[in-house]
Protein backbone atom coordinates (compact mmCIF):
# COMPACT_ATOMS: atom_id res chain seq x y z
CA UNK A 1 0.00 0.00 0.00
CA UNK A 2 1.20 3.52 -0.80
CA UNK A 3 1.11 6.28 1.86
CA UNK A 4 2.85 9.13 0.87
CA UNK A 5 -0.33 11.03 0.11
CA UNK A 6 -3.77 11.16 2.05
CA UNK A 7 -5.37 10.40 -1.16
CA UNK A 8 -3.10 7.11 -1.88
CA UNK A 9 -4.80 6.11 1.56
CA UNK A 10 -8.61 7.08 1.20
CA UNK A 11 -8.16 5.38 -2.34
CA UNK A 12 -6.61 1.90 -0.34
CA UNK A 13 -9.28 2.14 2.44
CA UNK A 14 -11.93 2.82 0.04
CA UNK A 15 -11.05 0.14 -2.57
CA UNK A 16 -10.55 -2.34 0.96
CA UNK A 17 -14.42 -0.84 2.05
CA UNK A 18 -15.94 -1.85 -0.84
CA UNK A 19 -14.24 -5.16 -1.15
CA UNK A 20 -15.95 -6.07 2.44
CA UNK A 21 -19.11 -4.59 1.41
CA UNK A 22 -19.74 -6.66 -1.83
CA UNK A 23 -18.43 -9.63 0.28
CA UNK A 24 -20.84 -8.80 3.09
CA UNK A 25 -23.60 -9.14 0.33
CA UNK A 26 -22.71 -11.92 -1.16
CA UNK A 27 -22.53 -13.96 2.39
CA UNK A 28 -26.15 -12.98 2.73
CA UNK A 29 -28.13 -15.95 2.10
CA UNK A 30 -31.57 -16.29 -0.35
CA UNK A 31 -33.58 -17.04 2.62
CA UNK A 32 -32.27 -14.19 4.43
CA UNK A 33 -33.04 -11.25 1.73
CA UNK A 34 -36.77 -10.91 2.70
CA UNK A 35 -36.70 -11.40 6.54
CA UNK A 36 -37.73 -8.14 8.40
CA UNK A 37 -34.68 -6.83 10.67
CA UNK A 38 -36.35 -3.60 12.71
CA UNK A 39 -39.41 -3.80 9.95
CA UNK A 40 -37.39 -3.68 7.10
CA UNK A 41 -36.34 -6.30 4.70
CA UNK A 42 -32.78 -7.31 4.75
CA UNK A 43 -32.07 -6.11 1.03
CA UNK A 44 -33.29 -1.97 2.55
CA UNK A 45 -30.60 -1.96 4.77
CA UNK A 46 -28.52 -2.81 2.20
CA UNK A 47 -29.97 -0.49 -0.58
CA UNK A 48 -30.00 1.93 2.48
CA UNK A 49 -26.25 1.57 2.98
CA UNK A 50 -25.52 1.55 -1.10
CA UNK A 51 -28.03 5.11 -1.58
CA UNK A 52 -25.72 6.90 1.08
CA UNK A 53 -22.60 5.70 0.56
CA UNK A 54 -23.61 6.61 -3.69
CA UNK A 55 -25.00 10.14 -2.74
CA UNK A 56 -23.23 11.24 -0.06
CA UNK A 57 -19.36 10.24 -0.49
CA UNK A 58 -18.94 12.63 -3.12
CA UNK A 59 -21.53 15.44 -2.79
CA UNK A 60 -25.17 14.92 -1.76
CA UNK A 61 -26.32 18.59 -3.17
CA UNK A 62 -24.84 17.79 -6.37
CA UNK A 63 -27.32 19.23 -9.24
CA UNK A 64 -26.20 16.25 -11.60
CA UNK A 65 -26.98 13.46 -9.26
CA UNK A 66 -29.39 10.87 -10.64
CA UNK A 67 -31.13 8.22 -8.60
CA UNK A 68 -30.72 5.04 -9.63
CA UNK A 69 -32.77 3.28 -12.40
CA UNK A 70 -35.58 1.13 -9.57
CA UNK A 71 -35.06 4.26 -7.09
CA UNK A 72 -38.70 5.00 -5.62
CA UNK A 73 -39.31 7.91 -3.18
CA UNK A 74 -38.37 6.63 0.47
CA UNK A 75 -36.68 3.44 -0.52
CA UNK A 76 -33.41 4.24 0.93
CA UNK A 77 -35.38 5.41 3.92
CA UNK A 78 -34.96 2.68 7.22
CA UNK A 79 -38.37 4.43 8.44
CA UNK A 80 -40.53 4.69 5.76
CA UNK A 81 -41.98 1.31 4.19
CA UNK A 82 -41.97 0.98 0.59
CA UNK A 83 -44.00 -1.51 -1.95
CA UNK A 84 -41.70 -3.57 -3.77
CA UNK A 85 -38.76 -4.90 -3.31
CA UNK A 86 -35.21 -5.14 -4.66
CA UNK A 87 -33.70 -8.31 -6.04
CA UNK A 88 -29.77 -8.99 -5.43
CA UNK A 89 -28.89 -8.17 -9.19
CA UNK A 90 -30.40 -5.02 -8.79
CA UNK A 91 -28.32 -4.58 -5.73
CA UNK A 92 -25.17 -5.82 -7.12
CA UNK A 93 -25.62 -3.75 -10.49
CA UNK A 94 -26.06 -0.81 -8.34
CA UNK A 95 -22.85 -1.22 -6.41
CA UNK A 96 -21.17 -2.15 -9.44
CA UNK A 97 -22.00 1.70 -10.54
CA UNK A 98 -21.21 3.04 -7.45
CA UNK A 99 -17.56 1.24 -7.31
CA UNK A 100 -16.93 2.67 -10.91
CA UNK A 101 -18.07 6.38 -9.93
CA UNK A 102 -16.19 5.99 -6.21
CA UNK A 103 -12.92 4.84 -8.60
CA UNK A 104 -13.12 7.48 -11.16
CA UNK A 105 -13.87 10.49 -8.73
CA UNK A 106 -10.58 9.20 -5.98
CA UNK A 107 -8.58 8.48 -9.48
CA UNK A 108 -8.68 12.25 -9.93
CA UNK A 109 -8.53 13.38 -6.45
CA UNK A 110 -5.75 15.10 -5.11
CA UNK A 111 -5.04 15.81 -1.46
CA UNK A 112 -4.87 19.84 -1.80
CA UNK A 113 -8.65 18.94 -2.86
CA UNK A 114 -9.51 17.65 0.77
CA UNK A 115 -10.12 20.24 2.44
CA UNK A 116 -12.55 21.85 -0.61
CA UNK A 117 -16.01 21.86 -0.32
CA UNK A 118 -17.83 20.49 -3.21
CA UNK A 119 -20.67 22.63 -5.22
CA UNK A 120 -23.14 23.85 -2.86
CA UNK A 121 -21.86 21.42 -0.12
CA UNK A 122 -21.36 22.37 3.32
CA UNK A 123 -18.96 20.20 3.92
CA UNK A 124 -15.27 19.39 2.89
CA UNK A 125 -14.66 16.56 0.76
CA UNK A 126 -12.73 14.87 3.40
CA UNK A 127 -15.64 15.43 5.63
CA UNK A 128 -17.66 13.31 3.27
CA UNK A 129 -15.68 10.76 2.99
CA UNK A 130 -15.27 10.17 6.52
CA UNK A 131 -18.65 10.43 7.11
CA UNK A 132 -19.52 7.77 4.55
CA UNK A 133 -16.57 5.78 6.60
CA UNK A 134 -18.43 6.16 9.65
CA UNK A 135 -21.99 5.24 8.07
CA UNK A 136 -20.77 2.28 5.99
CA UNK A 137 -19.28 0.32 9.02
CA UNK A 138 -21.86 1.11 11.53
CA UNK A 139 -24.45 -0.46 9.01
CA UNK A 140 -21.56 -3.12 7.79
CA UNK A 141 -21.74 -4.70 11.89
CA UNK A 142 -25.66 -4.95 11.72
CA UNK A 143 -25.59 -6.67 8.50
CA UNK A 144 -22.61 -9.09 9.87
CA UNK A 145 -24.30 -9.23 12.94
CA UNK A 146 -27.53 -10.83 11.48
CA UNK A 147 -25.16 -12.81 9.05
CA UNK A 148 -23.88 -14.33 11.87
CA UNK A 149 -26.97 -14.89 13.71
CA UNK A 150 -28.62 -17.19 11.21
CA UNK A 151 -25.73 -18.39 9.96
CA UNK A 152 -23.40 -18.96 12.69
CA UNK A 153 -20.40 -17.89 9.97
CA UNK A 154 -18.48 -14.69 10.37
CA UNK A 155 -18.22 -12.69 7.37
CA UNK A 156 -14.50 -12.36 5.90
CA UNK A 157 -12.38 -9.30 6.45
CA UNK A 158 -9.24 -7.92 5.00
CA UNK A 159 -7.74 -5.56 7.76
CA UNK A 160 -4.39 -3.51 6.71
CA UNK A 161 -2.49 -6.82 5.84
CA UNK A 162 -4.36 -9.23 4.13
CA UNK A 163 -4.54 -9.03 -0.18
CA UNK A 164 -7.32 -8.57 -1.69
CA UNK A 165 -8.46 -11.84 -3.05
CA UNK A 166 -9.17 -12.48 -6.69
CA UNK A 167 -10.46 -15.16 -8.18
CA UNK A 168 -11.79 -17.85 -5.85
CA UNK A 169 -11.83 -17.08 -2.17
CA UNK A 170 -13.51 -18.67 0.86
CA UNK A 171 -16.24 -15.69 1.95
CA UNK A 172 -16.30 -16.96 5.49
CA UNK A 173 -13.69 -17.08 8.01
């Protein structure tokens, strides 16, 4: 891992992030997708997670934000109930876009840029991406934690040392 710039680092952490994320999804099983966790389905807290972590990490008052394709007001809202439901290849599709965007915005990031606040944005870039940190792991442990609970298999991790796998890889610890 480089680390002679802050940027070098929030692209490592980021690219390590999303890694655990799209792991964390795919250890969720079939029968698991539907099952209400505090009155939501298992696949809004996920969408919930994805919507922030898509609108938010860069600039949530950006004018040229679009939702995504199956977006429907409130469905990224974890206290509003919505009709429908999202299937796990709209899910990965979506993160799939949001890895691409997350890439090409820290690919052109510098860190004289951190402390900038995007268009009409109250807060710094680096503020964002924190925040995002912050958001993405606190909902990360719930969706371990009920991984775990009906599975009785922890989730895999990478930490600061371990590669990130490619190809094959056991999901579980």
């Amino acid at each position: 891992m480089e680390q002679n710039t802050y940027t070098q680092i929030i692209r490592d952490q980021t690219e390590r992030a999303l890694w655990e994320v799209g792991n964390v999804i795919d250890c969720v099983p079939d029968d698991m997708w539907e099952r209400q966790y505090c009155d939501m389905p298992l696949w809004k807290h996920i969408y919930h997670m994805l919507h922030s972590l898509d609108l938010w990490y860069i600039n949530p008052n950006d004018p040229n934000y679009v939702e995504p394709w199956f977006h429907i007001p409130n469905l990224n809202n974890l206290d509003v109930a919505t009709d429908g439901n999202l299937t796990r290849e709209q899910i990965d599709c979506y993160f799939d876009k949001i890895k691409g965007k997350l890439s090409d915005y820290l690919d052109g990031l510098e860190d004289a840029e951190l402390l900038q606040y995007p268009e009409e944005c109250q807060y710094t870039k680096f503020t964002l991406i924190m925040a995002q940190f912050r958001h993405l792991h606190s909902h990360m442990g719930m969706l371990m934690g009920f991984i775990i609970e009906a599975t009785g298999q922890w989730p895999a991790v990478l930490g600061l040392t371990k590669p990130i796998p490619s190809g094959l890889y056991n999901k579980f610890c």
